[in-house]
Structure formats: structure tokens, C-alpha cells
N, C-alpha and C. Protein backbone atom coordinates (compact mmCIF):
# COMPACT_ATOMS: atom_id res chain seq x y z
N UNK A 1 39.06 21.05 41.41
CA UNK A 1 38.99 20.99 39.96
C UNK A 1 40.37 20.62 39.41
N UNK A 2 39.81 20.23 38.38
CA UNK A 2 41.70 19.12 37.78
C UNK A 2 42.25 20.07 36.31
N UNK A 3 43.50 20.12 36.13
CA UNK A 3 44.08 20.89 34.93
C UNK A 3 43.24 20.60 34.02
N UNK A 4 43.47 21.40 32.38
CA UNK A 4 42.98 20.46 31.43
C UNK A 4 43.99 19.06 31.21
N UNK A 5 43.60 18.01 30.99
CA UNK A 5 44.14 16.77 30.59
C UNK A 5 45.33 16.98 29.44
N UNK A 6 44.97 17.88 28.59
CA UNK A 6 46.00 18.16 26.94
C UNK A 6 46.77 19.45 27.64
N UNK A 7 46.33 20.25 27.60
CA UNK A 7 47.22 21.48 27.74
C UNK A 7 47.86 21.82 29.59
N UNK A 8 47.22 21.27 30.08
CA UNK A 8 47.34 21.33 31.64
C UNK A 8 47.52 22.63 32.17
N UNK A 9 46.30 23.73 31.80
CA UNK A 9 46.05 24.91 32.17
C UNK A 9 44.85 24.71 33.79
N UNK A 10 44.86 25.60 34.38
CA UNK A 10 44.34 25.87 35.45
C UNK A 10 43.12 26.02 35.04
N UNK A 11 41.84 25.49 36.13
CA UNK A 11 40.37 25.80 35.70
C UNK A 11 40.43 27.66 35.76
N UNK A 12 40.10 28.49 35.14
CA UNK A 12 39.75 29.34 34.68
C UNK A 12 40.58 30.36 33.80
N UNK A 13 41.56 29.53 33.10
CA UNK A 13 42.56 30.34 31.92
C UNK A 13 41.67 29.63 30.69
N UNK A 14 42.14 30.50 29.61
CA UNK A 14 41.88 29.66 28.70
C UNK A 14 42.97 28.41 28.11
N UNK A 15 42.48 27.57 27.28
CA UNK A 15 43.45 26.96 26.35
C UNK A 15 44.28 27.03 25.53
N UNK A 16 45.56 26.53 26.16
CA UNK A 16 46.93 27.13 25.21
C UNK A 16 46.62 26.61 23.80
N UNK A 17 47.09 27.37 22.80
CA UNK A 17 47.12 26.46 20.91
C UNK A 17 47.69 25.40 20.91
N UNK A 18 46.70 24.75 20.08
CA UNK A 18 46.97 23.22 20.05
C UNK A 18 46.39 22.62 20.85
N UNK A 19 45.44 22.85 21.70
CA UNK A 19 44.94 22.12 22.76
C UNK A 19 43.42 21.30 22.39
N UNK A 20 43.86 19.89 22.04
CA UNK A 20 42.36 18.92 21.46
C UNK A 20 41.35 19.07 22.78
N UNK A 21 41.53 19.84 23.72
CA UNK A 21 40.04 20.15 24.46
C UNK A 21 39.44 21.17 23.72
N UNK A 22 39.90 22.30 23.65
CA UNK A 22 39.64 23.24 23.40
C UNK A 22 38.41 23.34 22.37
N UNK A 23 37.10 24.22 23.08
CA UNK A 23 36.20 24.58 21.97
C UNK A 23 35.84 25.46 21.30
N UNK A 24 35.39 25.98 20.04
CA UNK A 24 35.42 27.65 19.58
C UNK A 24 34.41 27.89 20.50
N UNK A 25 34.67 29.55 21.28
CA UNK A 25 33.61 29.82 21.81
C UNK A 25 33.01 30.60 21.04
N UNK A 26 32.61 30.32 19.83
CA UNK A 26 31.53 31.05 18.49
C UNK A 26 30.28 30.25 18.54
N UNK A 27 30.80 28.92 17.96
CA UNK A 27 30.20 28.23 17.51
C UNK A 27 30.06 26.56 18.38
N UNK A 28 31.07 25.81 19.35
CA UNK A 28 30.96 25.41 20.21
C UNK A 28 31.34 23.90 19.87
N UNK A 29 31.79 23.89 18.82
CA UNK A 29 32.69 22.94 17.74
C UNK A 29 34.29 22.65 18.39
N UNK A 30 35.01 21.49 18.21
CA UNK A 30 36.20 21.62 18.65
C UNK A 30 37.03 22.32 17.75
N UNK A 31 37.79 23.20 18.65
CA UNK A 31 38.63 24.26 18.43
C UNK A 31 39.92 23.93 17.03
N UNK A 32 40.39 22.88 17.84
CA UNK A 32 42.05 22.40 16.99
C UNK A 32 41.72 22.03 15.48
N UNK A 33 40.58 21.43 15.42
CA UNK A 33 40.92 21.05 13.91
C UNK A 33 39.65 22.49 12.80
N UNK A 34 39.73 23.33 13.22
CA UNK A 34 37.98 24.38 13.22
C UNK A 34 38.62 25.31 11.81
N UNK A 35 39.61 25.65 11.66
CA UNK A 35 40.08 26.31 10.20
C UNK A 35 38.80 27.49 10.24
N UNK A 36 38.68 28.20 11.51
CA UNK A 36 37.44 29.32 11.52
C UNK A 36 36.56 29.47 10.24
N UNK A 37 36.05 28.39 10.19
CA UNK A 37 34.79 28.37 9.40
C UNK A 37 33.86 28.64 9.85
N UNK A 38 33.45 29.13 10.97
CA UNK A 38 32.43 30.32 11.79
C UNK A 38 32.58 31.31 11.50
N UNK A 39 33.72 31.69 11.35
CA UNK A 39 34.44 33.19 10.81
C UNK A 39 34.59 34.00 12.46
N UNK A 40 34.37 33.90 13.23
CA UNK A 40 34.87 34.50 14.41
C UNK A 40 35.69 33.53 15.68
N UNK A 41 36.00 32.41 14.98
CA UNK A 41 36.45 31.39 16.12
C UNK A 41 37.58 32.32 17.16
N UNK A 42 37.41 31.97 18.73
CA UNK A 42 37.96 32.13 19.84
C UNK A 42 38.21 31.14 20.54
N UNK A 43 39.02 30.83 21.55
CA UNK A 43 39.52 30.24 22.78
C UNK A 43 38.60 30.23 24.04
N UNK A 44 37.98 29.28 24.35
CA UNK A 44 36.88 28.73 25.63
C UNK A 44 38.21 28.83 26.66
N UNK A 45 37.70 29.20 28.00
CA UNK A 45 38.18 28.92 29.34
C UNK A 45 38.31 27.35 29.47
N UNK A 46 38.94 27.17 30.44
CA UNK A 46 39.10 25.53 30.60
C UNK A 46 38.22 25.47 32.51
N UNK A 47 36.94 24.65 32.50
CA UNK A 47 36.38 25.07 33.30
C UNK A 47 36.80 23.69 35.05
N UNK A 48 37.37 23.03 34.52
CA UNK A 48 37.98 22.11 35.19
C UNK A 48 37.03 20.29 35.03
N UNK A 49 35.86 20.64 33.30
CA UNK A 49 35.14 19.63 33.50
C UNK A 49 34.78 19.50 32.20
N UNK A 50 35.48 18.27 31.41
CA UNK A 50 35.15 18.00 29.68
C UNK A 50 34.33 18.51 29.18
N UNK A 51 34.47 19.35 27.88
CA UNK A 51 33.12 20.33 27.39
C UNK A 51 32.20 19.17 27.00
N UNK A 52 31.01 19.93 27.54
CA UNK A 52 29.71 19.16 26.83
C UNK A 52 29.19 17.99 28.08
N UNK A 53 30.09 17.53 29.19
CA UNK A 53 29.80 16.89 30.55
C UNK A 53 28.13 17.54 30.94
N UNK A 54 28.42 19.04 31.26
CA UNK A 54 27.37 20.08 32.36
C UNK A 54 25.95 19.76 31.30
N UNK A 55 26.26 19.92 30.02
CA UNK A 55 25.54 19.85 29.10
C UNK A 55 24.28 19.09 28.93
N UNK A 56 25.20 17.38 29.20
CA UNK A 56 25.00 16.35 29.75
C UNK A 56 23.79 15.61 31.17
N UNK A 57 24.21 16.14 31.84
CA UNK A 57 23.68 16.62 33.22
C UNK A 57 22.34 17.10 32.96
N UNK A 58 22.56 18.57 32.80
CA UNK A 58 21.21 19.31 32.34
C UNK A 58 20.23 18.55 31.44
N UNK A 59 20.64 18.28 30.32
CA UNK A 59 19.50 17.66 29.03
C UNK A 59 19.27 16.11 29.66
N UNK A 60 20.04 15.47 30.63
CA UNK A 60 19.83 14.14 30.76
C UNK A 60 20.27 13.49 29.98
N UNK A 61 21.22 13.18 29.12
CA UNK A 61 21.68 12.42 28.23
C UNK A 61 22.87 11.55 28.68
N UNK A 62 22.35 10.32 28.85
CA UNK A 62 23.22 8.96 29.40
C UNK A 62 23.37 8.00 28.50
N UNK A 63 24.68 7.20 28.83
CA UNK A 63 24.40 5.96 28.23
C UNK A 63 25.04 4.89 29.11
N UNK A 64 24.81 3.83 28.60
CA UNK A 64 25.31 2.89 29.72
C UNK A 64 26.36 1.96 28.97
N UNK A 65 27.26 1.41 30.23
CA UNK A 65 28.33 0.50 29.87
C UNK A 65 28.87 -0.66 30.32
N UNK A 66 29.50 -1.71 30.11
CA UNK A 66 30.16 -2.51 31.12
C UNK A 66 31.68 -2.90 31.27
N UNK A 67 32.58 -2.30 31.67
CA UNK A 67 33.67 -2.67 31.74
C UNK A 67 34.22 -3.60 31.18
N UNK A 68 34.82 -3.55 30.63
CA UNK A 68 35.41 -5.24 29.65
C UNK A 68 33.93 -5.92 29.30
N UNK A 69 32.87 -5.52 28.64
CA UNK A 69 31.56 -6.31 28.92
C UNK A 69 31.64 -7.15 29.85
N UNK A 70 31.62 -6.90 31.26
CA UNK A 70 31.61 -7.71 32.08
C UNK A 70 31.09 -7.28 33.52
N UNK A 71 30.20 -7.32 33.85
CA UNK A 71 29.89 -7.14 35.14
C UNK A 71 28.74 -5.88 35.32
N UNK A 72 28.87 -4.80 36.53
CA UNK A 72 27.06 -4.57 36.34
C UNK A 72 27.37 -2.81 34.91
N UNK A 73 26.25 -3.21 35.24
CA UNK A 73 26.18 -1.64 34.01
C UNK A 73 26.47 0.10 34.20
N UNK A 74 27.18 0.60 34.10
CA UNK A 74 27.54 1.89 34.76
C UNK A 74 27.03 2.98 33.55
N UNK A 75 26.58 3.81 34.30
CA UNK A 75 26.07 5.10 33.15
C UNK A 75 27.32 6.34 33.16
N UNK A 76 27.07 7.22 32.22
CA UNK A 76 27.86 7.81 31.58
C UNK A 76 27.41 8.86 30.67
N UNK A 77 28.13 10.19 30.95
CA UNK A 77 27.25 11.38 30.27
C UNK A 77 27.49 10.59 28.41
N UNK A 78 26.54 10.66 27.79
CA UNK A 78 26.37 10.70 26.10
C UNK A 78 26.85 12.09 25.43
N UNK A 79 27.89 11.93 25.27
CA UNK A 79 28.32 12.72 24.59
C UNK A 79 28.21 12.74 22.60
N UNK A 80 28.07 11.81 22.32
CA UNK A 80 27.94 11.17 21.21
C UNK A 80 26.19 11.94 20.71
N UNK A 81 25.61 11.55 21.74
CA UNK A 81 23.99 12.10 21.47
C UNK A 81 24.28 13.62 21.45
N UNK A 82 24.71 14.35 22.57
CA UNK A 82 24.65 15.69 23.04
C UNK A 82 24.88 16.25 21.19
N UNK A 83 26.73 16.19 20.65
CA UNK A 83 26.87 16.27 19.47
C UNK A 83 26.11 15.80 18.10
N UNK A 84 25.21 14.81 18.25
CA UNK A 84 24.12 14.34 17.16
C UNK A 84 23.12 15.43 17.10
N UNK A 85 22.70 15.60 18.66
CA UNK A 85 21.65 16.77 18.49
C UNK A 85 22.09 18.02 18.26
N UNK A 86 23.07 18.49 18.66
CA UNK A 86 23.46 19.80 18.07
C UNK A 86 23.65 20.35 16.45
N UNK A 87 24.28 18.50 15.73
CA UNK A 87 24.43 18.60 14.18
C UNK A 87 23.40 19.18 13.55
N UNK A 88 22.12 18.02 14.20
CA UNK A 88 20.76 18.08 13.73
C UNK A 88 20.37 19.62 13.82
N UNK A 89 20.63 20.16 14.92
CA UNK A 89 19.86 21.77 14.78
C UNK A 89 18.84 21.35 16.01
N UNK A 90 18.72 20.57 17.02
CA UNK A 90 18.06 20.58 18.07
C UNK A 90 18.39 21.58 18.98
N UNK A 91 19.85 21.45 19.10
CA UNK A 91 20.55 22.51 20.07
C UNK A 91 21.69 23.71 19.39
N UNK A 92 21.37 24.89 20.35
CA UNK A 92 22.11 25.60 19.79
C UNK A 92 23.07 26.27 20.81
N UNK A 93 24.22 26.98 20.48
CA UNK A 93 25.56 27.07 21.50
C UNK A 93 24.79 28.45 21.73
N UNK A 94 25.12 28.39 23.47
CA UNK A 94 25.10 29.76 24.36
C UNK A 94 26.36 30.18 24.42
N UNK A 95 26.64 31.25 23.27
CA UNK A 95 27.89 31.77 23.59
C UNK A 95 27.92 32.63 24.45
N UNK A 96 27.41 32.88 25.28
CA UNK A 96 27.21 33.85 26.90
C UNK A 96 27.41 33.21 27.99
N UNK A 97 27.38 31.56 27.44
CA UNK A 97 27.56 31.07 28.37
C UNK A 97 28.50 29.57 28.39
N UNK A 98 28.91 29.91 27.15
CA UNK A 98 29.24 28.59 26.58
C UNK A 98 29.45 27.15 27.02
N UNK A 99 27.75 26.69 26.25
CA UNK A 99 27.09 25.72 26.49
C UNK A 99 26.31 25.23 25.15
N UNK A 100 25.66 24.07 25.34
CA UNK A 100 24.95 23.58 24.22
C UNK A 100 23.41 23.65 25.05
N UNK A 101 22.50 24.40 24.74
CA UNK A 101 20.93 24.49 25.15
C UNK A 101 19.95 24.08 23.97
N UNK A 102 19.01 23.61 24.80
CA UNK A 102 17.54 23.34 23.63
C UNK A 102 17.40 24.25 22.89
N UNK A 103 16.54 24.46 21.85
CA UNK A 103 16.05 25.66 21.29
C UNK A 103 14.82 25.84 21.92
């Protein structure tokens, strides 16, 4: 497992302040810019794998790409979707487990 990329903490500390990985583990929103408008915002562990990746995986949410548009097509967790559906109210954060799940 690899540091975080921003804060370069070890997979199972949490995230130092200031860290643009970092997610509230309330509400499951990014942390740095969050002004606890959940009203209980906290500090997520850093699990050694971009929040919302595992997420990814589980729900099946891909998209595809081509390098410089050029050549064959490579897939890629959708992260873009994962966060659309959560806006919407499709998904809601497991703070027990902190994750984004179906309802």
C-alpha cells in the first residue's frame, strides 16, 4: 500500500490538516474545503487507496478512456458518477464503515 499522495501519511493513520485527500468521516464529502456544515465533521484514515476507488469496484461504476485520444480504450473507476449519485440521494455514506452504499 502507497502513502497518501498530499499528506504522505502511512495506510492506517489518519490525515494530517490540510490534506485535499482527506474525507469528513460524517458525511463523506471532501474534508479541506467542508467549513463543518455536517456539524460533526472528522478526519478519515488514509486506507492506502483514493476515497471512493473500493466504492467504485463494488457499485461497478466505469468509464472509459484513450490516452492522448489515441489508441485502444482503457477503463477506469467513475468517480464523477459515484459523486453524481451520492448528490442525487441514491447513495448514502457508511460512516461505520466509511464508504458510499446504495440505499
Amino acid at each position: 500500500m502507497k502513502k497518501c499522495p498530499d499528506c504522505q501519511v502511512d495506510p492506517g493513520c489518519p490525515h494530517m490538516e490540510g490534506c485535499d485527500v482527506a474525507v469528513c468521516g460524517n458525511c463523506g464529502y471532501q474534508l479541506l474545503f467542508h467549513d463543518n456544515e455536517c456539524g460533526n465533521a472528522y478526519n478519515t484514515i488514509w486506507t492506502g487507496v483514493w476515497p471512493g476507488i473500493e466504492e467504485c469496484h463494488e457499485l461497478n461504476l466505469w468509464t472509459a478512456y484513450r490516452m492522448g485520444g489515441k489508441g485502444d480504450w482503457t477503463k477506469t473507476e467513475d468517480l464523477n458518477t459515484l459523486y453524481s449519485k451520492a448528490l442525487s440521494g441514491e447513495l448514502t455514506w457508511d460512516k461505520g464503515n466509511s464508504k458510499w452504499v446504495s440505499i
